[in-house]
Protein backbone atom coordinates (compact mmCIF):
# COMPACT_ATOMS: atom_id res chain seq x y z
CA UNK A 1 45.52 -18.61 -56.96
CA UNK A 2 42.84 -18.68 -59.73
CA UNK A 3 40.98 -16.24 -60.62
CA UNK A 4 37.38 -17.08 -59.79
CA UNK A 5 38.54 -19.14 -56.83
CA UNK A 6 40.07 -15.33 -55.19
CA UNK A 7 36.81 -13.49 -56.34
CA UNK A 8 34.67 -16.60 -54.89
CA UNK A 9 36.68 -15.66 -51.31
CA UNK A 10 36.20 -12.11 -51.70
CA UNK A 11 32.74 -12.12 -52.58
CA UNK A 12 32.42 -14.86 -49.10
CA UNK A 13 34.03 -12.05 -47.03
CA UNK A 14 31.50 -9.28 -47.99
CA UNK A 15 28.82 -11.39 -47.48
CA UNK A 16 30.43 -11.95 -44.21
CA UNK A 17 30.57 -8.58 -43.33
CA UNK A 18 27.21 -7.50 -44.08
CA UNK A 19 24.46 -7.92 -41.82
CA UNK A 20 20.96 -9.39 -41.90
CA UNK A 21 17.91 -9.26 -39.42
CA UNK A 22 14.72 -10.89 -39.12
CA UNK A 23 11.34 -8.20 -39.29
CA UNK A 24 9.24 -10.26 -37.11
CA UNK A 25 6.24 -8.29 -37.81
CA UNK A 26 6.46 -8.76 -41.58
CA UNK A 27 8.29 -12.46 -41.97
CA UNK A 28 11.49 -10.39 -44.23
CA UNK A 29 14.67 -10.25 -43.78
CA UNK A 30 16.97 -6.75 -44.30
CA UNK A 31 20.08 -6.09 -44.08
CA UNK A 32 21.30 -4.10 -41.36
CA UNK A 33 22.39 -0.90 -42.79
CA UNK A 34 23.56 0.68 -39.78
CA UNK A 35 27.12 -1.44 -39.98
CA UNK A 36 29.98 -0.24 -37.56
CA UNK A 37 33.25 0.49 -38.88
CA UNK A 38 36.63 -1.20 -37.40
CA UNK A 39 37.59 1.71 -35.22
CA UNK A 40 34.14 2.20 -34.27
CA UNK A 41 34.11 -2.04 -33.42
CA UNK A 42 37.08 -0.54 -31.15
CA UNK A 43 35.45 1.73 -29.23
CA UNK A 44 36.71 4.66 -31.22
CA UNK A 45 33.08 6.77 -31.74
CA UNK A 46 31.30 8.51 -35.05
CA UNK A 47 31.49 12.20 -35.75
CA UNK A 48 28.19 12.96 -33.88
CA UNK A 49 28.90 10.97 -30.86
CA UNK A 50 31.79 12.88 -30.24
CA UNK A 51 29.67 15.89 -30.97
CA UNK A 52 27.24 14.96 -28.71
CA UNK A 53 29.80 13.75 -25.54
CA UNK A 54 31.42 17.30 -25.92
CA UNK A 55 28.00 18.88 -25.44
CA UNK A 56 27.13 17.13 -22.14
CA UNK A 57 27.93 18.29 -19.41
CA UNK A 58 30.42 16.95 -16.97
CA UNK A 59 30.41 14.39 -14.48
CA UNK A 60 29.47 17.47 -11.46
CA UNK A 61 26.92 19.25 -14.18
CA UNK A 62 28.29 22.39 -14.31
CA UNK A 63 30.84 24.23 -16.84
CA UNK A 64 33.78 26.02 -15.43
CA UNK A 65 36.44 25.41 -12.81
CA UNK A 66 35.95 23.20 -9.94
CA UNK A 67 35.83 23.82 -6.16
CA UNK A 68 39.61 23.19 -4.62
CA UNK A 69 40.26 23.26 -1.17
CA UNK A 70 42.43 26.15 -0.92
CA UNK A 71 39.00 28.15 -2.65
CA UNK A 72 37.02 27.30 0.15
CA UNK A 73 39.87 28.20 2.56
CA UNK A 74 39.83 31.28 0.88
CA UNK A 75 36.42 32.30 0.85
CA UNK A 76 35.99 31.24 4.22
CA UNK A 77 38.84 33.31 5.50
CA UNK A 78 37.04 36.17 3.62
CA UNK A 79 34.35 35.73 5.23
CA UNK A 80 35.63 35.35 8.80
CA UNK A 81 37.01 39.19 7.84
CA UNK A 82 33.54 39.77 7.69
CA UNK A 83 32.77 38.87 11.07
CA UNK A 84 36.09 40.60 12.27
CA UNK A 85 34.86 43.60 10.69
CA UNK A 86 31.72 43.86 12.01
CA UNK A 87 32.57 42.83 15.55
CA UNK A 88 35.19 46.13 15.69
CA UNK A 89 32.55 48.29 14.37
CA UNK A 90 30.28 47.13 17.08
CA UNK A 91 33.12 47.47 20.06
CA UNK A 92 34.24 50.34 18.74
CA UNK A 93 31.01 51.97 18.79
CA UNK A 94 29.80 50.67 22.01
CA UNK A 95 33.12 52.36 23.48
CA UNK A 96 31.53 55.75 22.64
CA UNK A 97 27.82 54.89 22.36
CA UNK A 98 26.71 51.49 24.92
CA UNK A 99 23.10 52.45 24.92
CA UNK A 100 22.65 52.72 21.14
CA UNK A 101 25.08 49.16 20.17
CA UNK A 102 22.35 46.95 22.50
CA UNK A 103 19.87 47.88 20.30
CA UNK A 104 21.57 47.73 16.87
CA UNK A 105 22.52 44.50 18.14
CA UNK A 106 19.03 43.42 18.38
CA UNK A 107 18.52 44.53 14.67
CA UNK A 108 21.89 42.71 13.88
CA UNK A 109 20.62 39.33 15.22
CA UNK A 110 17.26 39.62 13.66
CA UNK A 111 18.84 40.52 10.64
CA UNK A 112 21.46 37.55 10.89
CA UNK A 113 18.87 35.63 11.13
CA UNK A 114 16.70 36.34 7.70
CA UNK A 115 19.88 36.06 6.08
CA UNK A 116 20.92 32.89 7.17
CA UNK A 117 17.50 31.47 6.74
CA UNK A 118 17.85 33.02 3.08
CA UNK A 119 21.21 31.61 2.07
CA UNK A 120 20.37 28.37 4.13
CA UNK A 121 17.82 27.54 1.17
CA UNK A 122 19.05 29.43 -1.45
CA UNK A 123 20.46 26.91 -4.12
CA UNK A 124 22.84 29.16 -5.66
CA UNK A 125 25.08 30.62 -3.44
CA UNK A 126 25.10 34.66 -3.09
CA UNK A 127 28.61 36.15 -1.46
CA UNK A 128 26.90 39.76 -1.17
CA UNK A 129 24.27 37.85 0.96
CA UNK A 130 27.02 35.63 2.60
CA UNK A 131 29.06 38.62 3.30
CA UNK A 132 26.27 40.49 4.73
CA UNK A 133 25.45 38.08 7.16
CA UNK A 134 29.11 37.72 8.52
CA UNK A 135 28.82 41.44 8.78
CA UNK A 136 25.78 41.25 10.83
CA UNK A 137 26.42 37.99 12.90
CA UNK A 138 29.92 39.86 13.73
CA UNK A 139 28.40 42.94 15.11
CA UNK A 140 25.87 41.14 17.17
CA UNK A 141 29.04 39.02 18.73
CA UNK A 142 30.79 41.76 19.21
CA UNK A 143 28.43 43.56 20.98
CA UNK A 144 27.48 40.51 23.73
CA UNK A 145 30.74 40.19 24.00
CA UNK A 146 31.64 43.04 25.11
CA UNK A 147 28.73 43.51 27.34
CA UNK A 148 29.65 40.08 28.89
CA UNK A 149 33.62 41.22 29.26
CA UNK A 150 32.20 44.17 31.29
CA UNK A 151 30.89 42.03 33.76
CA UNK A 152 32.97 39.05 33.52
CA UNK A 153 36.91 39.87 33.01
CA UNK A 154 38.27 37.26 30.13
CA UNK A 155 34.95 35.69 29.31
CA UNK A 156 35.62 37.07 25.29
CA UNK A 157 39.30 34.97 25.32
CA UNK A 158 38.26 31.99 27.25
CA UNK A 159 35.12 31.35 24.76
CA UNK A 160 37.62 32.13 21.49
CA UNK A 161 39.91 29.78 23.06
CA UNK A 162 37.63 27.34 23.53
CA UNK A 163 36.37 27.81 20.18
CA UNK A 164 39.32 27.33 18.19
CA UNK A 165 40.25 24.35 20.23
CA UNK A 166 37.09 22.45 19.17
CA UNK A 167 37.14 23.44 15.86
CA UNK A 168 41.09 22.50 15.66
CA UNK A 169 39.70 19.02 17.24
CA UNK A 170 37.10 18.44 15.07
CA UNK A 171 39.37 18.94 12.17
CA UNK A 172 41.72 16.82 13.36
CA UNK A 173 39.63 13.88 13.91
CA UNK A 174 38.05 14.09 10.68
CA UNK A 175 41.10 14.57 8.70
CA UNK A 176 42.27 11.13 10.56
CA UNK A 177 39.20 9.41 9.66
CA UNK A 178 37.78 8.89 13.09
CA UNK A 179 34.74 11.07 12.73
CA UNK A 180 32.53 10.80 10.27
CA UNK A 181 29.04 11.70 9.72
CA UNK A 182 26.30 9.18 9.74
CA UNK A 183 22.76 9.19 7.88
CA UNK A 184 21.07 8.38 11.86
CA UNK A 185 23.12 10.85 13.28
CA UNK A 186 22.89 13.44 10.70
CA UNK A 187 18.68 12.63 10.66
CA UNK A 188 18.84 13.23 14.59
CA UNK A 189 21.14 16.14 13.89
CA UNK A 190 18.21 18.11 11.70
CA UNK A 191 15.04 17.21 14.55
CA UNK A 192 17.39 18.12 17.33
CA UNK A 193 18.11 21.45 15.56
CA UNK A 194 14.50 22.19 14.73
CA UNK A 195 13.77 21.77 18.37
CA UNK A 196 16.54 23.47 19.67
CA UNK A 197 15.79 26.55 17.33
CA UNK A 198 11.93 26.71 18.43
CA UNK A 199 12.96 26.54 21.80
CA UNK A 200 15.80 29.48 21.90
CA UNK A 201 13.44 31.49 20.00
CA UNK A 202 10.70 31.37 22.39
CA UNK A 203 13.41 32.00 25.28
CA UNK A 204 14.24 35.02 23.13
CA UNK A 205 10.91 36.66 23.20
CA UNK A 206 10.26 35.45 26.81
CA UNK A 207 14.51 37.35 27.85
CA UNK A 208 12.76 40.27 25.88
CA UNK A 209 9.50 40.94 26.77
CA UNK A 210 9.11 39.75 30.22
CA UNK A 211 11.66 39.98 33.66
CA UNK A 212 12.73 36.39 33.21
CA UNK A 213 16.44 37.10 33.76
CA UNK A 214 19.22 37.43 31.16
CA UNK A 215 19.32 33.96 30.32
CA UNK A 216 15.25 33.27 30.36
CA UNK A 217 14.64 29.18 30.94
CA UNK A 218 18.71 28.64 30.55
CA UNK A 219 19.88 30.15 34.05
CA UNK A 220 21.77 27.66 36.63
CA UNK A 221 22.84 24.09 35.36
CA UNK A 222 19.45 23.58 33.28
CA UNK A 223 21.23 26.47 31.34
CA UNK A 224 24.36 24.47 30.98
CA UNK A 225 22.99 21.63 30.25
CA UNK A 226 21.08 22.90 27.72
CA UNK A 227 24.14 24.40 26.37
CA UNK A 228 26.32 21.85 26.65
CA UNK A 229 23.68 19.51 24.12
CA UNK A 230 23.83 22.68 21.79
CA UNK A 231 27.81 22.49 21.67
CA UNK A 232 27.60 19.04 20.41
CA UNK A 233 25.08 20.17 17.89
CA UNK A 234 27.31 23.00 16.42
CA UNK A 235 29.97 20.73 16.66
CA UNK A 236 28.40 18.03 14.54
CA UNK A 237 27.35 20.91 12.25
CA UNK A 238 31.10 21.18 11.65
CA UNK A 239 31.30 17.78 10.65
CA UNK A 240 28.75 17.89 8.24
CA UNK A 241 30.53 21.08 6.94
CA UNK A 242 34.04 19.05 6.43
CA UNK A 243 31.99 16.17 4.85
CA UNK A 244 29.93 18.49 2.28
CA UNK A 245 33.35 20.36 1.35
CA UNK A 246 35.41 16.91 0.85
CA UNK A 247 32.25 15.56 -1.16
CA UNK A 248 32.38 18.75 -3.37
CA UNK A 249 35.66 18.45 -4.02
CA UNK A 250 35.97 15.14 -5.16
CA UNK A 251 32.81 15.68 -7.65
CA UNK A 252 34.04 18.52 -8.68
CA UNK A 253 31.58 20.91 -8.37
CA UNK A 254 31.69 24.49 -9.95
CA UNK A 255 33.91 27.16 -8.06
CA UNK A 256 30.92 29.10 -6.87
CA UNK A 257 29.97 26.42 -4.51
CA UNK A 258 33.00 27.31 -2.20
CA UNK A 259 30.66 30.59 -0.88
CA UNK A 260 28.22 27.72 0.15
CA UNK A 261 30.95 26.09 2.26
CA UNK A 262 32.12 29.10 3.80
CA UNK A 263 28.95 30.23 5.10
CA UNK A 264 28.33 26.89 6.45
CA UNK A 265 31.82 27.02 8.37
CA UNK A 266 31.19 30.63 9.54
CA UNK A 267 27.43 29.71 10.83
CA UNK A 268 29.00 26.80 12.47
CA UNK A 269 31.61 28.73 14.51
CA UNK A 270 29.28 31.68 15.29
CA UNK A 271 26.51 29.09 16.99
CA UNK A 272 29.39 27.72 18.73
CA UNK A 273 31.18 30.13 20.01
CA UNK A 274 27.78 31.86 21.05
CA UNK A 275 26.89 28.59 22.70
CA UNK A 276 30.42 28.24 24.54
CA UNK A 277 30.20 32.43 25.41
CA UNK A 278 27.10 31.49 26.65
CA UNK A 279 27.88 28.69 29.13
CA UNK A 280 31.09 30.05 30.77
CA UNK A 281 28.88 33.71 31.46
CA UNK A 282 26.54 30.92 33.08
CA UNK A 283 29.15 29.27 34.82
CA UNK A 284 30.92 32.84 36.17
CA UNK A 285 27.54 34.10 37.25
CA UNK A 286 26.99 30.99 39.29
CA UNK A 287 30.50 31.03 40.96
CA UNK A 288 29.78 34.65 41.98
């Protein structure tokens, strides 16, 4: 091939290769100095974009290792010892002392309370504060309870039973894909909750402060009732709980997160296995 025929090619080919754009504004025309490379034409990126794509962080936005299943399983369990803990402290005492558990239960269930409000809207989980409200919640259960086994024989392992057997349901059923949570369920979830909590704690003050009864506006079947409607709300809460935990899990979010789903599990079982306690004591003191 001649000589200035190859360098007339070559020369075509750079020309080729370089770039040109129009500057409206002006009426020139520059080359484009900001040329890719082949690999970077195939996707393969410049020094500083891979700099930059290390620095960012992950798809979850958080740096460290993610939330399994068997770590909330863990935590949970954890903090279900918790519970267990404080529900032998309060039997135990209340085996020596009766008169002085009824009131530290009182502090127990306020106390349950502020926590759970606390860690509720916290948006880093805590598991000192976690802990410490499974610790309170526990004594406070195990302190009705045995105040309610006192009166009613087997009331303590009919509403554990009962208990387990919902949550084993609910688990179940979700696992299977047959329950699922919904944005207009899970919207009439949170005002039905709202209401529900204004209403018990008005009941509270009026079981404390005045000679209502023991179970204030929830004696007879308006009691059941009532706590039948809050069994499917606790129940539901479990759902939600599942459905945040899968979700987690399959964004990957940072280990720490797991204390968030096991207090939302162990709030979950405590309102319903309060709410079940609750209705069979009903039901026994009506059959009496």
């Amino acid at each position: 091939m001649p000589t200035e025929f190859k360098n007339n090619e070559e020369g075509q080919r750079a020309r080729e290769r370089r770039r040109f754009y129009m500057n409206s504004d002006q009426g020139t025309v520059r080359e484009d100095q900001n040329q890719q490379t082949y690999a970077q034409q195939h996707g393969v990126p410049r020094a500083e974009q891979l700099e930059a794509q290390y620095n960012l962080p992950d798809a979850a936005g958080f740096e460290g290792t993610p939330m399994t299943y068997d770590d909330v399983i863990r935590k949970t369990l954890i903090s279900f010892a918790a519970v267990l803990l404080g529900a032998g402290v309060a039997v135990t005492l209340a085996s020596m002392v009766p008169e002085f558990v009824m009131g530290m239960a009182l502090v127990a269930v306020l106390a349950g309370f502020v926590l759970a409000m606390v860690n509720a809207f916290r948006r880093e989980p805590n598991p000192g504060l976690i802990l410490a409200y499974s610790l309170t919640q526990g004594f406070f259960l195990g302190a009705i309870t045995w105040v309610f086994e006192l009166m009613y024989p087997g009331v303590a392992f009919q509403a554990v039973t009962a208990t387990l057997v919902v949550f084993g349901t609910v688990l179940a059923l979700f696992k299977s894909g047959k329950v699922r949570a919904t944005p207009k369920l899970t919207k009439f979830f949170l005002v039905a909750t709202v209401a529900y909590l204004v209403f018990s704690l008005v009941n509270f003050g009026l079981v404390l402060f005045t000679d209502i009864g023991m179970f204030g506006m929830r004696a007879g079947w308006l009691g059941v009732a009532i706590g039948a409607f809050a069994i499917l709300l606790a129940t539901y809460s479990l759902v939600l709980d599942f459905t945040n935990i899968q979700e987690g899990v399959e964004a990957g979010v940072a280990q720490k997160y797991g204390w968030a789903a096991a207090f939302g599990l162990t709030a979950s079982l405590v309102w319903l296995y309060i709410e079940i306690l609750r209705v069979i004591v009903i039901l026994r003191s009506m059959s009496d």
